[in-house]
Protein backbone atom coordinates (compact mmCIF):
# COMPACT_ATOMS: atom_id res chain seq x y z
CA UNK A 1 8.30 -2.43 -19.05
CA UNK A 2 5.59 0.11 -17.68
CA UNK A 3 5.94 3.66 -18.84
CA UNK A 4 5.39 6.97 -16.39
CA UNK A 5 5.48 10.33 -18.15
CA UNK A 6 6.45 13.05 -16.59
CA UNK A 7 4.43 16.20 -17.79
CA UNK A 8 6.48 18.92 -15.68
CA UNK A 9 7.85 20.47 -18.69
CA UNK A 10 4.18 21.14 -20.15
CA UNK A 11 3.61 23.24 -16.84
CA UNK A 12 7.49 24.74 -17.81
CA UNK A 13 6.05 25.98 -20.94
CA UNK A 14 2.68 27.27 -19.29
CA UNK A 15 5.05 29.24 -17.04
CA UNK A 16 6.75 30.75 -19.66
CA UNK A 17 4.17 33.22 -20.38
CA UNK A 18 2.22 32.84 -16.83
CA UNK A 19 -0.91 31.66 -18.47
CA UNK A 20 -2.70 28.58 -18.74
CA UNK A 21 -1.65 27.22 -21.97
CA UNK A 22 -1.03 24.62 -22.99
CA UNK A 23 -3.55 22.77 -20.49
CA UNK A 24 -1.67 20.36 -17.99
CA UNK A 25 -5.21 18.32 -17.61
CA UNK A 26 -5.52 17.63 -21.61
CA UNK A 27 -2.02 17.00 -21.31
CA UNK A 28 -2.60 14.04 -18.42
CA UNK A 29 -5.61 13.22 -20.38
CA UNK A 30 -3.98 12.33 -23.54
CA UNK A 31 -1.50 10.23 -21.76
CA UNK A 32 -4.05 8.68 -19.84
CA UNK A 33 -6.08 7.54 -23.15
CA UNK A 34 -2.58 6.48 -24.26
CA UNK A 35 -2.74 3.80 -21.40
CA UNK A 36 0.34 4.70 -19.77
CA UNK A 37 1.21 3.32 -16.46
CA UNK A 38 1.77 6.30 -14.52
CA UNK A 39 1.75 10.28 -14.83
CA UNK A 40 4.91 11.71 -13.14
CA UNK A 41 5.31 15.54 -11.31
CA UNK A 42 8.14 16.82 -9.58
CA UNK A 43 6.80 19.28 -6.74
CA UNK A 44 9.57 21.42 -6.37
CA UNK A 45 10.24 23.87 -3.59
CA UNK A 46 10.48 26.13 -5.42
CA UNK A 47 7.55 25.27 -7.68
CA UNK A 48 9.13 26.25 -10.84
CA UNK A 49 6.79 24.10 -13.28
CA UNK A 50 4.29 21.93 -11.50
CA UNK A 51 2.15 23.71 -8.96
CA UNK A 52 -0.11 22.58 -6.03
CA UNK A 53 -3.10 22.72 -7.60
CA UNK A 54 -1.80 21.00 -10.71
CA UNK A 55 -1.27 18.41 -8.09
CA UNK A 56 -4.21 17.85 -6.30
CA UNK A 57 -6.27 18.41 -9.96
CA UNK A 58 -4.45 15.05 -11.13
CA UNK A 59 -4.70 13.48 -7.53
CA UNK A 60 -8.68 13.82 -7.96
CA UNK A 61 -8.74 12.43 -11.59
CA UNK A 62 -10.58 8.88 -11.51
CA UNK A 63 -8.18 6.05 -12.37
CA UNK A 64 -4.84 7.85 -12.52
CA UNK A 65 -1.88 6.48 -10.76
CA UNK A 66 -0.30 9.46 -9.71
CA UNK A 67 3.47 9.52 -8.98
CA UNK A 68 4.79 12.02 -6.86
CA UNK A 69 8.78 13.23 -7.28
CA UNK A 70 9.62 14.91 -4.36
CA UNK A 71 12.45 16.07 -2.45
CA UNK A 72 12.83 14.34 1.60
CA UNK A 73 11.35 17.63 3.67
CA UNK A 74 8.93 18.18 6.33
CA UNK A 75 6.73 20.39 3.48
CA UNK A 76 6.66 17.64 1.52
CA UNK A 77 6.00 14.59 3.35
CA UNK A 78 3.24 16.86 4.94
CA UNK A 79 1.70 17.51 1.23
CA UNK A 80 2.26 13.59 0.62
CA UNK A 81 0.09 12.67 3.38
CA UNK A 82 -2.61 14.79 2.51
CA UNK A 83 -3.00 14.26 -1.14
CA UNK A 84 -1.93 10.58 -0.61
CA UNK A 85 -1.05 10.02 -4.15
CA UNK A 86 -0.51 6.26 -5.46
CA UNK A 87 3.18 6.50 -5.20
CA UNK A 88 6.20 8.99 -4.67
CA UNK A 89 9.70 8.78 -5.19
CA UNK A 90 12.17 10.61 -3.10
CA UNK A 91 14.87 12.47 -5.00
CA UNK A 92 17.57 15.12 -4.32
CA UNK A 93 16.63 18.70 -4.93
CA UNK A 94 18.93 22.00 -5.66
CA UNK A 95 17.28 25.51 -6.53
CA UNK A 96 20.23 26.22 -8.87
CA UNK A 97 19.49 22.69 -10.89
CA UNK A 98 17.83 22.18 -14.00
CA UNK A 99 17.37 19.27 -13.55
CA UNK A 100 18.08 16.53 -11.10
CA UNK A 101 21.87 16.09 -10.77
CA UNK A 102 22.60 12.34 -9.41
CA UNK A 103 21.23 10.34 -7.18
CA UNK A 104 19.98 10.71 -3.01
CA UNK A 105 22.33 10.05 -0.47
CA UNK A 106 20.25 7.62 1.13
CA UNK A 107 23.37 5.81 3.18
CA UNK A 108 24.35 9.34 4.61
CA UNK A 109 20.77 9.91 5.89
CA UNK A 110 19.66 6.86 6.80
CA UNK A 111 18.45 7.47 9.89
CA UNK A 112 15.81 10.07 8.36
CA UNK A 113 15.32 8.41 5.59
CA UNK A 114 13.23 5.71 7.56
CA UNK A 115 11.68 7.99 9.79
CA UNK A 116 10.80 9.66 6.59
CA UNK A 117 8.89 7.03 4.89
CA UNK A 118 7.32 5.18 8.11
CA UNK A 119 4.08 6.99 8.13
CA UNK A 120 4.10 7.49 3.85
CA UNK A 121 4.13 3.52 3.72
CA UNK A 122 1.60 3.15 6.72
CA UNK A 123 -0.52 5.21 4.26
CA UNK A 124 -0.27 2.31 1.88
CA UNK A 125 1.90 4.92 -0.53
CA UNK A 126 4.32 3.36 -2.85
CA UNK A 127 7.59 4.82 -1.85
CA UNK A 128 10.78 4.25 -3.86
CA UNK A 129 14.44 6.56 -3.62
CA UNK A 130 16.04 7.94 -6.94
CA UNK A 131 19.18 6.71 -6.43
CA UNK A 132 22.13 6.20 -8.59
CA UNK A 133 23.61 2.54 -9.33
CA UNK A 134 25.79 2.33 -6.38
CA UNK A 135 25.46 -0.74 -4.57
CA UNK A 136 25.82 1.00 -0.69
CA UNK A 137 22.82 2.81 -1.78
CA UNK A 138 21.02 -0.10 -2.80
CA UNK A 139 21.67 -1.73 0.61
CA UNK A 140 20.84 1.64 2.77
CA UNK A 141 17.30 1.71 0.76
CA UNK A 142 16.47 -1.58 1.70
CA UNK A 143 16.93 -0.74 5.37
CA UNK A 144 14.16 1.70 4.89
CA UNK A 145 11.02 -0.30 4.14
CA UNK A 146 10.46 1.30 0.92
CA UNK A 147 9.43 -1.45 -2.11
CA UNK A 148 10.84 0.38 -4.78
CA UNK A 149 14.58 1.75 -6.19
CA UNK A 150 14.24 4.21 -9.47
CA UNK A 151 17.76 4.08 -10.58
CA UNK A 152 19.14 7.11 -12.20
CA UNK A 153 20.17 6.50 -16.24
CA UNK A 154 21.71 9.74 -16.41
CA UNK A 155 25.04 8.69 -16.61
CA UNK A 156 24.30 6.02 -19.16
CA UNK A 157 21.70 8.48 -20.84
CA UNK A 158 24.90 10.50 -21.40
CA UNK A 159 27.34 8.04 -22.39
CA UNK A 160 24.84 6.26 -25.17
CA UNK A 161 27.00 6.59 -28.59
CA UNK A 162 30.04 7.11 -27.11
CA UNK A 163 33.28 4.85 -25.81
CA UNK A 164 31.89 5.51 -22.03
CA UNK A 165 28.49 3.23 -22.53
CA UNK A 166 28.84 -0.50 -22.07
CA UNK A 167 30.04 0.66 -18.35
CA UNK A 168 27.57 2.87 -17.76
CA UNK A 169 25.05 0.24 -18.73
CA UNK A 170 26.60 -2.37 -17.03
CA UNK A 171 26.70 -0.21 -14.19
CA UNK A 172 22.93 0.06 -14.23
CA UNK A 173 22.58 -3.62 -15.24
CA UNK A 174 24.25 -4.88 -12.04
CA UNK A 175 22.65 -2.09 -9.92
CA UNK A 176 19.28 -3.75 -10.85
CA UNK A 177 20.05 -7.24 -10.12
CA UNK A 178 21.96 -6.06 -6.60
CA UNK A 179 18.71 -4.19 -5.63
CA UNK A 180 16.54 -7.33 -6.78
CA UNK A 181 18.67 -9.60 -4.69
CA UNK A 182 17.43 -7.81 -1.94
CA UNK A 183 14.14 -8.08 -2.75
CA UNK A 184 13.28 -4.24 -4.00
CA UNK A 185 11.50 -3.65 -7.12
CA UNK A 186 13.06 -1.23 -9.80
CA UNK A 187 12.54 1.41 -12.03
CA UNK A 188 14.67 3.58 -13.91
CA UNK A 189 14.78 6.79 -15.58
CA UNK A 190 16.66 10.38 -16.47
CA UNK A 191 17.83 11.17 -19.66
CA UNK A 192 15.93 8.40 -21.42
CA UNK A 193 15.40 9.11 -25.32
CA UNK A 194 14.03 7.11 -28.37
CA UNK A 195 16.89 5.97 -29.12
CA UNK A 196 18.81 4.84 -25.82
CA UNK A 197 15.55 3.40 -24.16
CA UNK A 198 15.84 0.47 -26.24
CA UNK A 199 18.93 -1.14 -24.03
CA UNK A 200 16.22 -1.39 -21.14
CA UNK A 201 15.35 -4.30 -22.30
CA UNK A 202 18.59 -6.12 -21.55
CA UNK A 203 17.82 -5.28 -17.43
CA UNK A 204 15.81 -8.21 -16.31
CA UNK A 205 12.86 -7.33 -13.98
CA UNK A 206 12.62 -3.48 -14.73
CA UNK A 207 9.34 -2.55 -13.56
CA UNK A 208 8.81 1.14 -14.71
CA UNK A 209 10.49 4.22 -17.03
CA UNK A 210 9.56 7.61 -16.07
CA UNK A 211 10.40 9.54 -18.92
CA UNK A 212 9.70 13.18 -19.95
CA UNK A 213 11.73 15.23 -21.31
CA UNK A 214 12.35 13.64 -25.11
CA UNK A 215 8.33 13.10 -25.12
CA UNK A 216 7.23 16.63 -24.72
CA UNK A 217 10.29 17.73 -27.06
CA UNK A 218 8.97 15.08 -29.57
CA UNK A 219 5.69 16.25 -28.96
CA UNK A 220 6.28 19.96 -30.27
CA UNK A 221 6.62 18.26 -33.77
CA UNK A 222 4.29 15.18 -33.92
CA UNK A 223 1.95 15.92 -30.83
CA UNK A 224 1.75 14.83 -27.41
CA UNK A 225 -0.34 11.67 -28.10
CA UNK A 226 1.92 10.06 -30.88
CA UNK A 227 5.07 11.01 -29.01
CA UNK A 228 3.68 9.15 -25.88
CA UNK A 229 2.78 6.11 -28.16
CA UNK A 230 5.71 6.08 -29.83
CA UNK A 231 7.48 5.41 -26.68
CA UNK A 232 5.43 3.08 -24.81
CA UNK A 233 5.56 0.87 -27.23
CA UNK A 234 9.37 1.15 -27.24
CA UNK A 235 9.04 0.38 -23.35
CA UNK A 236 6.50 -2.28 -23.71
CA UNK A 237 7.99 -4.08 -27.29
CA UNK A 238 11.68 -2.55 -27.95
């Protein structure tokens, strides 16, 4: 399996005190000399940790795949077009949130959902929906066109250690099959730690992890570049 870090929460701690430390480019850079896959930003709309021009800095990088998390609105497809990063991945937004809570409602939009991503994929932009396991979801996405599914682990991410897991993996497990079935590619992530990554591995097929969160928290005590290692080679070798 690939792995896609997501650096928001290095521009999260830049925000903190408004400045420009720590340095979201040396933070890209590291992970790009790490060799991972992708780097992963969630534009929000209300642009709470990654900002525009943190954005269009990474877009113009040389040889960086550039994943775009972003929520299904006219602002957004209009920023996607412009910047035309290598791929995006439509996901559910709240102000309130902390984080994203669950999966898009792609079978209760469905109609805007493919107008939405018509002129992203005539771009030639890798388009996938964050979704969670839910097999009507699965089947609305692949009315849409887009190539990809990223299915959200939150609910196994939650449940690792505890009575509640071998559903919630199995859950996921089946998700990913269903979805390759009908011919959609799949990644996965939310929650994803060093220690309930390594189950992955039992999903055949899994393309791509996006994970961020547990490697900048690792990273405050063994730095950014061994955290990232660390984990991409769980991803890659279990």
């Amino acid at each position: 399996m690939l792995l896609g870090v997501n650096i928001d929460h290095v521009a999260t701690l830049r925000n903190a005190r408004g400045g420009v430390e720590p340095d979201i480019m040396t933070a890209v850079r590291i992970c790009k000399e790490c060799n991972v896959a992708s780097i992963t930003t969630h534009l929000r709309e209300d642009r709470r940790h990654i900002k525009d021009a943190d954005v269009e800095a990474i877009r113009m990088l040389p040889h960086t795949r550039l994943n775009l998390e972003m929520a299904m609105t006219d602002e957004m497809q209009e920023i996607a077009l412009r910047l035309r990063p290598h791929a995006i991945c439509i996901v559910p937004e709240k102000r309130q949130e902390l984080t994203t809570e669950g999966g898009l409602d792609v079978e209760g939009q469905l109609d805007r959902a493919i107008k939405f991503v018509k002129p992203l994929l005539a771009k030639n932009i890798e388009v996938s929906f964050f979704i969670d396991p839910d097999v009507h979801q699965i089947s609305a996405v692949s009315k849409t066109g887009a190539p990809f599914i990223e299915l959200h682990t939150g609910k196994y991410s939650e449940a690792f250690g505890t009575m509640d897991e071998e559903k919630a993996f199995q859950d996921l497990k089946g998700a990913a099959i269903f979805a390759q079935n009908f011919g959609l590619k799949v990644n996965a992530g939310h929650g994803l730690n060093y220690h309930n990554v390594k189950r992955m591995h039992e999903i055949p097929n899994l393309v791509e992890l996006n994970i961020g969160h547990s490697i900048i928290a690792r990273a405050v005590f063994v730095g950014l570049e061994q955290a990232v290692k660390e984990m991409k080679n769980l991803c890659e070798q279990g």
